[in-house]
Every structure is written in structure tokens, then in C-alpha cells.
C-alpha atoms as a PDB file:
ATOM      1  CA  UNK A   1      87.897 133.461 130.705  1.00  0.00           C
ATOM      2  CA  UNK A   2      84.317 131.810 131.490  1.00  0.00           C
ATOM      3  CA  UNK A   3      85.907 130.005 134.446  1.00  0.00           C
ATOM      4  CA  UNK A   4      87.353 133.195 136.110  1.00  0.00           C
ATOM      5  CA  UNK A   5      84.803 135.298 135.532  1.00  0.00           C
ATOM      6  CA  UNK A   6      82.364 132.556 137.161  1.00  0.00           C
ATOM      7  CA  UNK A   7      85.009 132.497 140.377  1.00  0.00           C
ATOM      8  CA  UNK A   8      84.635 136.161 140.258  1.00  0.00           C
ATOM      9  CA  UNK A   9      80.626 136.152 140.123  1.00  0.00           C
ATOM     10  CA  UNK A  10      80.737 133.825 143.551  1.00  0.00           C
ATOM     11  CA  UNK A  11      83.000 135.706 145.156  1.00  0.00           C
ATOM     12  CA  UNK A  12      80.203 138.803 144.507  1.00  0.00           C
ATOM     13  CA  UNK A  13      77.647 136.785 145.353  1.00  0.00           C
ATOM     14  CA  UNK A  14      79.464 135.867 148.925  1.00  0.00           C
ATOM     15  CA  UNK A  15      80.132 139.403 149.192  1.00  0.00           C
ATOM     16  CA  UNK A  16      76.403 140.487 148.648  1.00  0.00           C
ATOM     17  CA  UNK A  17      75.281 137.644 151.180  1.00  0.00           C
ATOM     18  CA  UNK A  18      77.402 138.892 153.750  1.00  0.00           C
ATOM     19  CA  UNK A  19      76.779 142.543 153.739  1.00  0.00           C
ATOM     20  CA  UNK A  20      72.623 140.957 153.451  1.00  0.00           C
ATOM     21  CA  UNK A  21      73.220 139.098 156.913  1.00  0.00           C
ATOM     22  CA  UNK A  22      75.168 142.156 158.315  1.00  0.00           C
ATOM     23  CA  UNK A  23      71.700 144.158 157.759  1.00  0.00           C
ATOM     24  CA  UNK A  24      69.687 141.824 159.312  1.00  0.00           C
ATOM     25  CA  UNK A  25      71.826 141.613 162.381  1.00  0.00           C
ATOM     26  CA  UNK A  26      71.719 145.629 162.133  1.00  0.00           C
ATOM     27  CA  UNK A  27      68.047 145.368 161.889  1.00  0.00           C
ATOM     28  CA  UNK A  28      66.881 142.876 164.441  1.00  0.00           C
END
């Protein structure tokens, strides 16, 4: 259970990195 759920906390923290470098792209 520990190991999936730490799979599934990267994959959220990909997913929060890429919608952070879409902004910035947006922004500048």
C-alpha cells in the first residue's frame, strides 16, 4: 500500500509541475 500510494504521490507531483510550467509559459 505505502509503495503505490508513493507512485501515486509522484505522479501528482509531475502533474502539479506541469500545469506550474504551463503558467509560466502562459505568463511570460
Amino acid at each position: 500500500m505505502v509503495f503505490i500510494y508513493g507512485i501515486n504521490n509522484q505522479i501528482k507531483t509531475y502533474q502539479h509541475f506541469q500545469s506550474g510550467m504551463l503558467q509560466y509559459f502562459i505568463n511570460s
